[in-house]
Protein backbone atom coordinates (compact mmCIF):
# COMPACT_ATOMS: atom_id res chain seq x y z
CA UNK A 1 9.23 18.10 -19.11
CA UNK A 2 10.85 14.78 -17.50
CA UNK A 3 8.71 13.70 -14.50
CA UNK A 4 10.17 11.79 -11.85
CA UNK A 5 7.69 8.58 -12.32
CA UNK A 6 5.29 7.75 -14.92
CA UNK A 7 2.79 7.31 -12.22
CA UNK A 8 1.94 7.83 -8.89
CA UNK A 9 -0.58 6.12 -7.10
CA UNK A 10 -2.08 8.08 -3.92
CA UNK A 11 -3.29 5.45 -1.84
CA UNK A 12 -2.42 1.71 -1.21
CA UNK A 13 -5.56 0.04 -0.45
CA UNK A 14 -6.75 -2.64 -3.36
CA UNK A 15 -7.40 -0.20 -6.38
CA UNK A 16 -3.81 1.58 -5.20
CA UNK A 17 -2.25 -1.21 -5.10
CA UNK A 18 -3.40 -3.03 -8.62
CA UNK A 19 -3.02 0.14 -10.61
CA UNK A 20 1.02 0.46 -9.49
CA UNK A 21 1.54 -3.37 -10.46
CA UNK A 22 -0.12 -3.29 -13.63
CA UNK A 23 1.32 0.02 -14.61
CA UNK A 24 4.76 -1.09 -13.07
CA UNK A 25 3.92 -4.68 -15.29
CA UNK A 26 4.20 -2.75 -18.51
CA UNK A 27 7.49 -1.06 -17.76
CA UNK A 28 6.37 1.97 -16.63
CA UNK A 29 7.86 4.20 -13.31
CA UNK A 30 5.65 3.99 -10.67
CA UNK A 31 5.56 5.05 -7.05
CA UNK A 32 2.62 4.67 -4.45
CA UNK A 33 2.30 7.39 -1.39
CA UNK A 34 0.85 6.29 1.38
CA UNK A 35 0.21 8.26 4.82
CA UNK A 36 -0.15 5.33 7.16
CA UNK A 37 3.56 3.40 8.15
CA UNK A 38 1.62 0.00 6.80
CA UNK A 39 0.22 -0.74 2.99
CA UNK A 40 -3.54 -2.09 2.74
CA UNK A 41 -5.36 1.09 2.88
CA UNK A 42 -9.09 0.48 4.72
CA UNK A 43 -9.15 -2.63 3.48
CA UNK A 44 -6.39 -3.83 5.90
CA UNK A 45 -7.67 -1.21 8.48
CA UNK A 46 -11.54 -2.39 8.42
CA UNK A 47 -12.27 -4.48 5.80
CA UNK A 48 -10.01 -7.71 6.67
CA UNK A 49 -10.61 -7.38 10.22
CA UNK A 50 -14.57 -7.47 9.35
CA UNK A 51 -14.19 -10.94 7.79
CA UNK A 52 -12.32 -12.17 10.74
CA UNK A 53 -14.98 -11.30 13.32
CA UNK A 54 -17.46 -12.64 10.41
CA UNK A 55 -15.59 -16.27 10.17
CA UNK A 56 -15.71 -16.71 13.72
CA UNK A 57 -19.56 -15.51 14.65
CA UNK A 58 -20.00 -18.33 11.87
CA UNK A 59 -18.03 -20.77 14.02
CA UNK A 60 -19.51 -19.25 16.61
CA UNK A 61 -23.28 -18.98 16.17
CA UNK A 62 -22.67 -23.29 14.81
CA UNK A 63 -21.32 -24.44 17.72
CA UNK A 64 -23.67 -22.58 19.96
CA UNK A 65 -26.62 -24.24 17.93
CA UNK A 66 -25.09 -27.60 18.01
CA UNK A 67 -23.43 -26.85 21.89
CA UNK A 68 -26.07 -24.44 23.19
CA UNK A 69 -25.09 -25.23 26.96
CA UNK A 70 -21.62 -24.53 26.60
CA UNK A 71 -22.02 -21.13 25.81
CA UNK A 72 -23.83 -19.66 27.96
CA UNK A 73 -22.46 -16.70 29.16
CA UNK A 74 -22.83 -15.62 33.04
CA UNK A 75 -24.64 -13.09 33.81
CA UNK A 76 -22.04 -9.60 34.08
CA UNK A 77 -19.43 -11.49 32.23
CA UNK A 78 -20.03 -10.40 28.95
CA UNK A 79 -17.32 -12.09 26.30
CA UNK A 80 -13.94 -9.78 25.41
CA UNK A 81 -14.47 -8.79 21.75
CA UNK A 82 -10.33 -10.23 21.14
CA UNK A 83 -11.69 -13.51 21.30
CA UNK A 84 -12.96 -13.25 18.38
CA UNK A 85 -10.67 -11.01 16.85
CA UNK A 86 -7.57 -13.06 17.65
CA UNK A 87 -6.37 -13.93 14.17
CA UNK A 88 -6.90 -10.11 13.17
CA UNK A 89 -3.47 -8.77 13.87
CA UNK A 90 -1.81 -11.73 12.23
CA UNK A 91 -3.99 -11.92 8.89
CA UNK A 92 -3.68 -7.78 8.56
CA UNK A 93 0.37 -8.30 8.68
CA UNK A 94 0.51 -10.98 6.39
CA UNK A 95 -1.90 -9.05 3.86
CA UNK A 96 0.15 -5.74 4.32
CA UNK A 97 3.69 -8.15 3.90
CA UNK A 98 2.38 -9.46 0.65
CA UNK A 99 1.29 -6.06 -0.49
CA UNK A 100 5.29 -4.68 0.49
CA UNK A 101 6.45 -7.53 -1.48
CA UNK A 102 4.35 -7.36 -4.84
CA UNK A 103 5.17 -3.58 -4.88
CA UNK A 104 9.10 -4.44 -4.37
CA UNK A 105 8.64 -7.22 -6.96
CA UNK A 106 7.28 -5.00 -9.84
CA UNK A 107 10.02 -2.63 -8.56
CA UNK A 108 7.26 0.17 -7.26
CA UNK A 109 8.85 2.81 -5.17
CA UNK A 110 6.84 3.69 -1.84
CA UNK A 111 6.84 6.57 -0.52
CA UNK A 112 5.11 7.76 3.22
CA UNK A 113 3.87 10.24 4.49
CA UNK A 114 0.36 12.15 3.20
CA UNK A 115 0.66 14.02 -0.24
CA UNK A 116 -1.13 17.14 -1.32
CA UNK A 117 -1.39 18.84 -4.77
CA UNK A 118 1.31 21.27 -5.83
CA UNK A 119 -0.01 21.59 -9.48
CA UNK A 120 -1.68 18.99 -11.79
CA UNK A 121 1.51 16.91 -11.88
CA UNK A 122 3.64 17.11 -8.41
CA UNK A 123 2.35 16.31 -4.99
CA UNK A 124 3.90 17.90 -2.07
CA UNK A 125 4.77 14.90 0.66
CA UNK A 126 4.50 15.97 3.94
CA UNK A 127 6.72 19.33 3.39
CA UNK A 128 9.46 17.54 3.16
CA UNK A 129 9.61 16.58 -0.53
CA UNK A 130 8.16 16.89 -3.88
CA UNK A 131 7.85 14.54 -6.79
CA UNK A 132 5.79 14.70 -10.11
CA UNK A 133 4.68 12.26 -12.53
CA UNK A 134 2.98 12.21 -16.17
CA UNK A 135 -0.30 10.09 -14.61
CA UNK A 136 -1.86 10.56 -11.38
CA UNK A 137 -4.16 8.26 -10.17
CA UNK A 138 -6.14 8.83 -6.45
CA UNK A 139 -6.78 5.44 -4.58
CA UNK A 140 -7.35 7.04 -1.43
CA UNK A 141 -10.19 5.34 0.04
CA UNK A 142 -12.83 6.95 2.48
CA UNK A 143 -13.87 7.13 5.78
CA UNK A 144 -17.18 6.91 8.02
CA UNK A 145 -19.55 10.02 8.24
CA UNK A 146 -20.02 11.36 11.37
CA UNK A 147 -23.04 13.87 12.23
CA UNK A 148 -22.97 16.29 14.85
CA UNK A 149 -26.28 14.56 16.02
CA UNK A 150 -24.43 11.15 17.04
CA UNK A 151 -22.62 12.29 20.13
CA UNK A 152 -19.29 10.54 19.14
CA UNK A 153 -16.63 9.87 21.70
CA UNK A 154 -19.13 9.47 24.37
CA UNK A 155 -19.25 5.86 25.50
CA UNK A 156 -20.50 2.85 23.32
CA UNK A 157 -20.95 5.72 20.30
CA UNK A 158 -19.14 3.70 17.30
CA UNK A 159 -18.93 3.80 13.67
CA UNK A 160 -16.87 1.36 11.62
CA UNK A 161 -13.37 2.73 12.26
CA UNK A 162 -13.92 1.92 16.03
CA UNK A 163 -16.58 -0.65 16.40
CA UNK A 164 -14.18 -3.57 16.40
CA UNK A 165 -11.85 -1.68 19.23
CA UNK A 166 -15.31 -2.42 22.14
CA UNK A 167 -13.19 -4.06 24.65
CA UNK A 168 -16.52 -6.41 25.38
CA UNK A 169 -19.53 -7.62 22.94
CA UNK A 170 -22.62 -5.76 24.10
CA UNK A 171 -25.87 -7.82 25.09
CA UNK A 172 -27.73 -5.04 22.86
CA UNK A 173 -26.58 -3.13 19.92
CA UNK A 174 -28.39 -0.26 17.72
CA UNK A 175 -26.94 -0.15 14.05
CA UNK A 176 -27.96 2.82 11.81
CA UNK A 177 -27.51 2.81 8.56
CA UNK A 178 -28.60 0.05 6.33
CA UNK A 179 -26.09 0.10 3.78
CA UNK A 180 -23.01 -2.50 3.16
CA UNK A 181 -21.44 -1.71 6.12
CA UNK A 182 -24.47 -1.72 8.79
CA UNK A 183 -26.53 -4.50 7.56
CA UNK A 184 -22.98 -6.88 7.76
CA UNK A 185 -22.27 -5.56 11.21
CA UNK A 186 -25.81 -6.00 11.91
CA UNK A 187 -25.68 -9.57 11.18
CA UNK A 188 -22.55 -10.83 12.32
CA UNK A 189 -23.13 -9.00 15.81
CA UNK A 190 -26.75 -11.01 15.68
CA UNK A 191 -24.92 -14.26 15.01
CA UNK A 192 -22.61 -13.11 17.73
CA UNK A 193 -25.76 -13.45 20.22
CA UNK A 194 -26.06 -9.55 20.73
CA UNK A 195 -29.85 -8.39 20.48
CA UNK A 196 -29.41 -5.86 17.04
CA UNK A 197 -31.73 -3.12 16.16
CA UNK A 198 -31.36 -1.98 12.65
CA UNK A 199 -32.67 1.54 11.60
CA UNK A 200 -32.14 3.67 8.33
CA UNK A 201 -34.59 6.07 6.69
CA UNK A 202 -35.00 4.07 3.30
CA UNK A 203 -37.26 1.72 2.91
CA UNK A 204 -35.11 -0.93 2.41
CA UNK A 205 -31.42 -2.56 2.84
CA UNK A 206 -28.91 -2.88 0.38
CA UNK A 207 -31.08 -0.97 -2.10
CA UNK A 208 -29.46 -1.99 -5.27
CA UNK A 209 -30.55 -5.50 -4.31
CA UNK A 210 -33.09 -7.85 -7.04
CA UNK A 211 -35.94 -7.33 -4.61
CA UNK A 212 -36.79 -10.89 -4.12
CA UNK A 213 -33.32 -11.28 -2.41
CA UNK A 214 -33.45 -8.64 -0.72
CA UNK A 215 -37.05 -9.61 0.76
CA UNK A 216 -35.34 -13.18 1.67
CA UNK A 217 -32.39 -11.69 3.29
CA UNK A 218 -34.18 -9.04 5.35
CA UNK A 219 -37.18 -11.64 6.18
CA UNK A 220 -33.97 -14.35 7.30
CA UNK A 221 -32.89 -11.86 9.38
CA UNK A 222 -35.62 -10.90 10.89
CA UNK A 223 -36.47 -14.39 11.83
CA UNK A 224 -32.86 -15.00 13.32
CA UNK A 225 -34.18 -12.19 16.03
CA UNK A 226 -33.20 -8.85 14.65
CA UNK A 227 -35.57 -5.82 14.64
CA UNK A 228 -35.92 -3.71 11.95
CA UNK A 229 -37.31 0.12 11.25
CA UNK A 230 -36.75 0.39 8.03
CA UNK A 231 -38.09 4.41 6.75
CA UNK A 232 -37.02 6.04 9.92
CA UNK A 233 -34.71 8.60 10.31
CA UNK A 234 -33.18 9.12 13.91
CA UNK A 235 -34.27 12.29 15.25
CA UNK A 236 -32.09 11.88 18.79
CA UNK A 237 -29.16 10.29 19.90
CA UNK A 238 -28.64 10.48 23.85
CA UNK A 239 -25.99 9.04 25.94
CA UNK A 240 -27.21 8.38 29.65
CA UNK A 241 -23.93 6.56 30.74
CA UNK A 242 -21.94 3.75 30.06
CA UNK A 243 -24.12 1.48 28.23
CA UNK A 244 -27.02 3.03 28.15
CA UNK A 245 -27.49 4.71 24.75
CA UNK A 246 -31.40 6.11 23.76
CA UNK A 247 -32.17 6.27 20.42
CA UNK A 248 -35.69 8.21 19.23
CA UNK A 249 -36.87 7.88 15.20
CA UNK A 250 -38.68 10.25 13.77
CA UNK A 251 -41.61 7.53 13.49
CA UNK A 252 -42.08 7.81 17.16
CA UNK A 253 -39.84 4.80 18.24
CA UNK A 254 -37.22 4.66 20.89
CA UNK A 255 -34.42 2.17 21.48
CA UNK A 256 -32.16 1.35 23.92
CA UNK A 257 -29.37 -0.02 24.00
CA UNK A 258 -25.70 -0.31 25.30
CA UNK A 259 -24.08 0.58 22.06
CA UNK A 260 -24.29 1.96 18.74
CA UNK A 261 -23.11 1.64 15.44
CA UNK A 262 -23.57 4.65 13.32
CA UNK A 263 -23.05 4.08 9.88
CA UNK A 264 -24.98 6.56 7.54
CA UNK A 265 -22.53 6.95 4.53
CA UNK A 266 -18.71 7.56 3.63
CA UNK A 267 -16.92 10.54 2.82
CA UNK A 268 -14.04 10.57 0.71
CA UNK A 269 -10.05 11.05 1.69
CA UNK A 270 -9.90 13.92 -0.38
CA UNK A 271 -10.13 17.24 1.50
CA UNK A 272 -6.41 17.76 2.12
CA UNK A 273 -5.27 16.56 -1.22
CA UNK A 274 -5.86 20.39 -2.83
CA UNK A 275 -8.32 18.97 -5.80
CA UNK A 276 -9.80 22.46 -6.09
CA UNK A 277 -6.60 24.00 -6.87
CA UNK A 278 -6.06 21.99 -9.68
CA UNK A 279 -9.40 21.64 -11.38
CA UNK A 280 -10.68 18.36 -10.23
CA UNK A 281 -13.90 18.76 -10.12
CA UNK A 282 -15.83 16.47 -6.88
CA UNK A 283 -19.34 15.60 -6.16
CA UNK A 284 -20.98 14.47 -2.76
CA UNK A 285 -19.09 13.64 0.14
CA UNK A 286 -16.31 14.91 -1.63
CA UNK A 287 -15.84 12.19 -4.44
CA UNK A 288 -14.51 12.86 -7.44
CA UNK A 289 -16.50 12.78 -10.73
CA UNK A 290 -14.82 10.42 -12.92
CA UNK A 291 -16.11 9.07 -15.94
CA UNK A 292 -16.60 5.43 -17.40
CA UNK A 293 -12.92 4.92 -17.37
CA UNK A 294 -12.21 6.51 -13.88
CA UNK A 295 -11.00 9.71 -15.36
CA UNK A 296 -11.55 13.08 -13.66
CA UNK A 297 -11.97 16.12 -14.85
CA UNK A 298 -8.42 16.84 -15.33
CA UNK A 299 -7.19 14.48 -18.35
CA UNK A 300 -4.05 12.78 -16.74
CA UNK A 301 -5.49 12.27 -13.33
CA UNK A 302 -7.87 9.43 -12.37
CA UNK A 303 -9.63 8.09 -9.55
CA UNK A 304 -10.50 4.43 -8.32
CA UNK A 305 -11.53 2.50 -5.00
CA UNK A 306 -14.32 3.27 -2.57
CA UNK A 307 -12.88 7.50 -3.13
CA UNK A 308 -15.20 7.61 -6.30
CA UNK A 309 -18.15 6.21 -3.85
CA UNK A 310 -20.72 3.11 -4.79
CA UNK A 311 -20.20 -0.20 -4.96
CA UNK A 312 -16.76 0.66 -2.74
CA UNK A 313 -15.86 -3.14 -2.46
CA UNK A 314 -12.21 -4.19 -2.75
CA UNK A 315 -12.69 -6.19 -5.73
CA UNK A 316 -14.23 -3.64 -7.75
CA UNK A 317 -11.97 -1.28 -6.65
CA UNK A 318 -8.91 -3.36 -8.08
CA UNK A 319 -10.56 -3.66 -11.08
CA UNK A 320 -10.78 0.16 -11.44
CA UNK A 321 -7.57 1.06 -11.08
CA UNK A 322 -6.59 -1.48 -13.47
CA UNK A 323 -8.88 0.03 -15.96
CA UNK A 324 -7.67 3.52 -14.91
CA UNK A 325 -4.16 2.71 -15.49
CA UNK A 326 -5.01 1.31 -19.27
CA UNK A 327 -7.30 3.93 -20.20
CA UNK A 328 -4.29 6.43 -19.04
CA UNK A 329 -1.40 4.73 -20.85
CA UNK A 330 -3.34 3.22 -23.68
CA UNK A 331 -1.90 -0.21 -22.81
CA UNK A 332 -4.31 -2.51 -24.95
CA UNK A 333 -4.19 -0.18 -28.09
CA UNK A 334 0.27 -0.17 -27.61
CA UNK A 335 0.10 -3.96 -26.90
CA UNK A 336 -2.55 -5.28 -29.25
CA UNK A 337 -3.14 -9.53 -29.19
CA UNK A 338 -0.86 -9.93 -25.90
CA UNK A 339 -2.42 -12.41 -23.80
CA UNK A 340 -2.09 -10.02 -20.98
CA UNK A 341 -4.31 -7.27 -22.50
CA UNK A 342 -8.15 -7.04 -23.29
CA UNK A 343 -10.03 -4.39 -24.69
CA UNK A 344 -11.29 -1.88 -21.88
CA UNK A 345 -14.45 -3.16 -22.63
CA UNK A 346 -13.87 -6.50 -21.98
CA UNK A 347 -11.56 -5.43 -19.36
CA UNK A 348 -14.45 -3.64 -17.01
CA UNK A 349 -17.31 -5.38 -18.09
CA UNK A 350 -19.52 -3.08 -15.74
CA UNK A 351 -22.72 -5.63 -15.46
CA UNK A 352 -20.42 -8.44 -14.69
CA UNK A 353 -18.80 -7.65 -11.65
CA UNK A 354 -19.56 -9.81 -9.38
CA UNK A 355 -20.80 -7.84 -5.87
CA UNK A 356 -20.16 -9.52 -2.53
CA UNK A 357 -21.90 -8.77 0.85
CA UNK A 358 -20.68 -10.74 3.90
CA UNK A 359 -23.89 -10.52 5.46
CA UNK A 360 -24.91 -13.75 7.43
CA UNK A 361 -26.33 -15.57 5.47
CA UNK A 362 -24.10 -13.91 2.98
CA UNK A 363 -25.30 -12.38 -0.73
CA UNK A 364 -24.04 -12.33 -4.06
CA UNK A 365 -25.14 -10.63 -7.35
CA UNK A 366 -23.74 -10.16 -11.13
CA UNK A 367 -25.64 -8.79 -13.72
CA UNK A 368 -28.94 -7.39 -13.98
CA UNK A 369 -31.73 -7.87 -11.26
CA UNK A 370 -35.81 -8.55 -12.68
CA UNK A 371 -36.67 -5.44 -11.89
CA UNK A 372 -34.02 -3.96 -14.50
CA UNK A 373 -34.99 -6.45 -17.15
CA UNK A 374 -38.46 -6.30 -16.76
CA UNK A 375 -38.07 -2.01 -16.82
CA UNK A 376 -36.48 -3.00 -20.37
CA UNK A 377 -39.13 -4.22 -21.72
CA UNK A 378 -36.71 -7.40 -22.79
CA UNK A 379 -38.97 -10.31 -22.36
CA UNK A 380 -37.59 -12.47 -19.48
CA UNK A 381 -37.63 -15.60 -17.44
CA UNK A 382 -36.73 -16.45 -14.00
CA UNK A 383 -35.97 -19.32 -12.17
CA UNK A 384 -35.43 -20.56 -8.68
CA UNK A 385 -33.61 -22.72 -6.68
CA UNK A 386 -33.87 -23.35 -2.84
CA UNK A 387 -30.76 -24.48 -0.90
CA UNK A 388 -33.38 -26.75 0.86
CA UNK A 389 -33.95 -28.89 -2.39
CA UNK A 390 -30.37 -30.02 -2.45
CA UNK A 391 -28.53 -32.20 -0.54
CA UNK A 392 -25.53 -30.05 -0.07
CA UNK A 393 -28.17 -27.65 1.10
CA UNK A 394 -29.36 -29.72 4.00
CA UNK A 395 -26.20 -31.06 4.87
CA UNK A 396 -24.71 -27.73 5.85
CA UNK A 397 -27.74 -26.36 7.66
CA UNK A 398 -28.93 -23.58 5.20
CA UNK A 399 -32.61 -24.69 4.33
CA UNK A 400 -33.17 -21.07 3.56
CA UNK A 401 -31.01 -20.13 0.82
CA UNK A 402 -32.25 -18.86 -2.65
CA UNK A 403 -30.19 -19.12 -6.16
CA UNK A 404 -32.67 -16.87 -8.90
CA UNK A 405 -31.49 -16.60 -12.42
CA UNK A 406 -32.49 -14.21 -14.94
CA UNK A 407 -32.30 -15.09 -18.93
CA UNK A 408 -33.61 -13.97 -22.00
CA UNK A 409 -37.32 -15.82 -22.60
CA UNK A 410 -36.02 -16.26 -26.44
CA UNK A 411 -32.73 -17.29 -26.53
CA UNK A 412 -32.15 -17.91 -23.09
CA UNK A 413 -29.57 -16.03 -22.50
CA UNK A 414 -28.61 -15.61 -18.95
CA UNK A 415 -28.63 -12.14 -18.11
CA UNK A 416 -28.57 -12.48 -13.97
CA UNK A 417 -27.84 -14.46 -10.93
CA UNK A 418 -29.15 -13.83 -7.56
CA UNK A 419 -28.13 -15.58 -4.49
CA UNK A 420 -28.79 -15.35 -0.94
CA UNK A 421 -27.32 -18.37 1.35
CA UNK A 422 -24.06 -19.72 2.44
CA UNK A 423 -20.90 -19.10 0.32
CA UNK A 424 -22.85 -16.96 -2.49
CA UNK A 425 -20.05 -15.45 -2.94
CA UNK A 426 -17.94 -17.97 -4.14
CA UNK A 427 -20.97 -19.83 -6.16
CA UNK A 428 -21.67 -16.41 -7.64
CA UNK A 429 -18.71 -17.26 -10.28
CA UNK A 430 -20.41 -19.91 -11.79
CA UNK A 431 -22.62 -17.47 -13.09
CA UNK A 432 -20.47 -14.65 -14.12
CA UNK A 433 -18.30 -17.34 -16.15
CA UNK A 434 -21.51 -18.26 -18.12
CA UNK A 435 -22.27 -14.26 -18.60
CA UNK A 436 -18.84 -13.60 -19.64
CA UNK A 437 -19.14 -15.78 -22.39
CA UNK A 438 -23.13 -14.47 -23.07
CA UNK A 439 -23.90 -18.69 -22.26
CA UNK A 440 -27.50 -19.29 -21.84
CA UNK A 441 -29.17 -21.68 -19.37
CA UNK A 442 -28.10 -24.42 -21.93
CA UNK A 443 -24.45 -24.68 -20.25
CA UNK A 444 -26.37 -25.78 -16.85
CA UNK A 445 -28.43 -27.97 -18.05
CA UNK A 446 -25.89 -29.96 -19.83
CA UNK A 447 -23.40 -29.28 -17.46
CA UNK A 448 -22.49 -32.39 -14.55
CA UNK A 449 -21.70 -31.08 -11.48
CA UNK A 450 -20.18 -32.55 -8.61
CA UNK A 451 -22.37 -34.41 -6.35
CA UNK A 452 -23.12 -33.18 -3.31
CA UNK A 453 -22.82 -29.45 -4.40
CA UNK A 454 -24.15 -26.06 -4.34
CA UNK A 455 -23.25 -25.52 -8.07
CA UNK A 456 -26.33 -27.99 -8.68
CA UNK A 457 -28.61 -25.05 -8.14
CA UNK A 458 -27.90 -23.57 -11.38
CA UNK A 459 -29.00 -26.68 -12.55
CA UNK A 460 -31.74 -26.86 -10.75
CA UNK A 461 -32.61 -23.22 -11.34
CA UNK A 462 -33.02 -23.60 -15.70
CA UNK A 463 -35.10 -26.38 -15.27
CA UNK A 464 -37.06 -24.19 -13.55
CA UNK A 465 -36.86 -21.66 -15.86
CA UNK A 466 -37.72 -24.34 -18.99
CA UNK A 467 -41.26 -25.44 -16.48
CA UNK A 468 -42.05 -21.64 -16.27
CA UNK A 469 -41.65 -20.90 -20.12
CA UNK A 470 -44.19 -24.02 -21.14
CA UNK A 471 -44.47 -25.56 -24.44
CA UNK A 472 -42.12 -22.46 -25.96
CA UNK A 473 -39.05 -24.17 -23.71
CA UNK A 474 -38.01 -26.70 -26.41
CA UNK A 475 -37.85 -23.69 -28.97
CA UNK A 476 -33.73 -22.26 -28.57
CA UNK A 477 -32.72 -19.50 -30.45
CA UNK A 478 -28.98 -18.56 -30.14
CA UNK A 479 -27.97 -15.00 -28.06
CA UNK A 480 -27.75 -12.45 -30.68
């Protein structure tokens, strides 16, 4: 049977959005449907708009440090959240323009309007029209959680979709949920001069973190005035009136505040899709199950993006729907030795994406942490560099910053890098380029980087590692 497209692509947010061009790249028919009148997904909804408020509580918090005086806010005139949020609506068109125009480049058809399951190969749009396709792949994001216990609606009750609509930053803030989401609202709020509570029933934040980062990141936060209750659940959430929110843990504590942030978990966009009618089969929160090449349960329909759950950031997310796209079409078997194709498995090269948390100070990981080596048995060494040791360090006020590789004891072969500190996410590359290649500590050592610069901690970092190892350090074996 002759389907209208080759593929459609439910969702445009960033693993939408890469799996139509690269499909639509390699000649095949591709449409995207998308339910919202702009492209960008939650990415341009939330995600963009994050940054922004990010950027400036960094401009922010450094003036106030350097112009303390200056902004100090009366007492009752609390500051209008648009002033920091003025470049939102700008940088959100420009990134949904761009999206409009690389679809329309790679000649993608989009269609509006929200789609639902007819069979395994058409999707119903809005009752109003019907169109089918060989592939299917579902981008279509996810949204916040919202227990009956959090008396959303009432006033100062947020989660992420509305927290950035407060018409005025609160002088106190309660944020639960120490996941991605809270612990960067958390901090950029705290930078923002708000007093922030942080709660969540796990022992600690950002769970998947190497444990000495983590300990860095929560103790830097900690000393920049947040409060943490880290293993307790909320057992009440009561609204007195405006501003006056009363929250009670089931360790006994209660904290008050004039707003909250709830944000315990995502759920996926997939309950009006139909998935059940066609076999999909789903998991948690509604997310499908999809194997290592984002395949569900159906053979010619995938699933990418922050739908399919953990890490759900926008640059994994494009990478998935790339890899979706090639597993479904078989592009790197059909175009063997282009210089546009890899293998999958150098194409998703799970340990060596590169995660990105825009925390403040901000953290960066790729690879795997100590505790994973060391649960190897692989022998191992570490070392550690401090932002304060370096000039560049000093210079842009970050004296608590921490780069932590992890190699191979034997041949040195770097296996992880840690950072937690100003721009890790950018200095996180130097890293994963070293990884990609499996380049031991050797490249940094030998290596001349520009002076002043972070990218000196690496350097830094396998002389430390060559101190730690002894007399065995001038003994190199190659990777195997």
């Amino acid at each position: 049977m002759q389907h209208d497209f080759d593929l459609l692509v439910i969702g445009s947010g960033p693993a939408g959005e890469k799996a139509a061009v690269k499909a639509a790249y390699f000649g095949k028919r591709v449409a995207v449907v998308e339910r919202w009148p702009e492209l960008g997904g939650e990415c341009r909804k939330a995600g963009l708009p994050s940054k922004v408020l990010r950027e400036a509580a960094l401009s922010y918090s450094g003036a106030r440090q350097r112009l303390g005086d200056l902004f100090r806010v009366a007492p009752g005139q609390p500051m209008r959240m648009d002033s920091f949020l003025h470049a939102c609506d700008s940088l959100c068109d420009v990134h949904a323009e761009r999206i409009t125009d690389n679809l329309a480049r790679h000649g993608v058809t989009v269609l509006h309007g929200t789609a639902r399951f007819e069979d395994a190969h058409r999707l119903r749009i809005d009752d109003r029209a019907t169109v089918s396709a060989d592939v299917i792949l579902i981008a279509t994001g996810s949204r916040p959680h919202r227990p009956a216990f959090i008396p959303f609606g009432e006033p100062g009750i947020h989660c992420s979709d509305t927290i950035l609509g407060m018409e005025r930053l609160p002088r106190t803030l309660t944020v639960v949920g120490a996941g991605v989401i809270g612990t960067e609202y958390a901090s950029i709020f705290q930078a923002l001069g708000v007093d922030v509570t942080l709660i969540d029933g796990r022992p600690r934040v950002l769970g998947f973190l190497d444990a000495e980062v983590h300990d860095r990141l929560l103790r830097e936060l900690c000393e920049r005035g947040m409060r943490t209750h880290l293993g307790h659940q909320v057992a009440a959430c009561r609204v007195y009136g405006p501003g006056e929110i009363e929250v009670e843990t089931d360790g006994g504590v209660t904290v008050r505040s004039e707003a909250l942030l709830f944000s315990g978990g995502r759920i996926a966009n997939t309950d009006q899709l139909g998935l059940d009618r066609i076999g999909v089969a789903t998991g948690k929160n509604g997310r499908p199950v999809v194997d290592e090449l984002f395949g569900t349960s159906v053979p010619h329909i995938y699933a990418a993006g922050d739908v399919i759950g953990f890490p759900a950031l926008a640059s994994t997310s494009m990478e998935q729907g790339r890899v979706a796209v090639a597993a479904a079409f078989h592009f790197e078997a059909e175009h063997a030795g282009r210089a546009d194709t890899l293998t999958l498995e150098a194409t998703m090269p799970y340990p060596l994406l590169p995660y990105g948390i825009y925390t403040i100070p901000s953290v960066s990981m790729v690879g795997q942490t100590e505790e994973q080596v060391a649960a190897s048995g692989r022998p191992y060494a570490i070392g550690r560099a401090s932002y304060a040791q370096q000039d560049r360090g000093r210079m842009i006020g970050d004296p608590s910053g921490l780069l932590k590789i992890v190699c191979d004891a034997n041949s040195r072969e770097l296996l992880g890098v840690h950072i937690v500190g100003e721009t890790a996410e950018e200095l996180i590359h130097i890293g994963q380029a070293c990884m990609h290649f499996r380049g031991t500590i050797e490249y940094f050592l030998r290596t001349v980087f520009n002076f002043p610069t972070l990218g000196t901690l690496y350097k830094a970092a396998a002389y430390d590692v060559l101190t730690r190892l002894g007399p065995q350090r001038d003994q190199l074996s190659q990777p195997g």
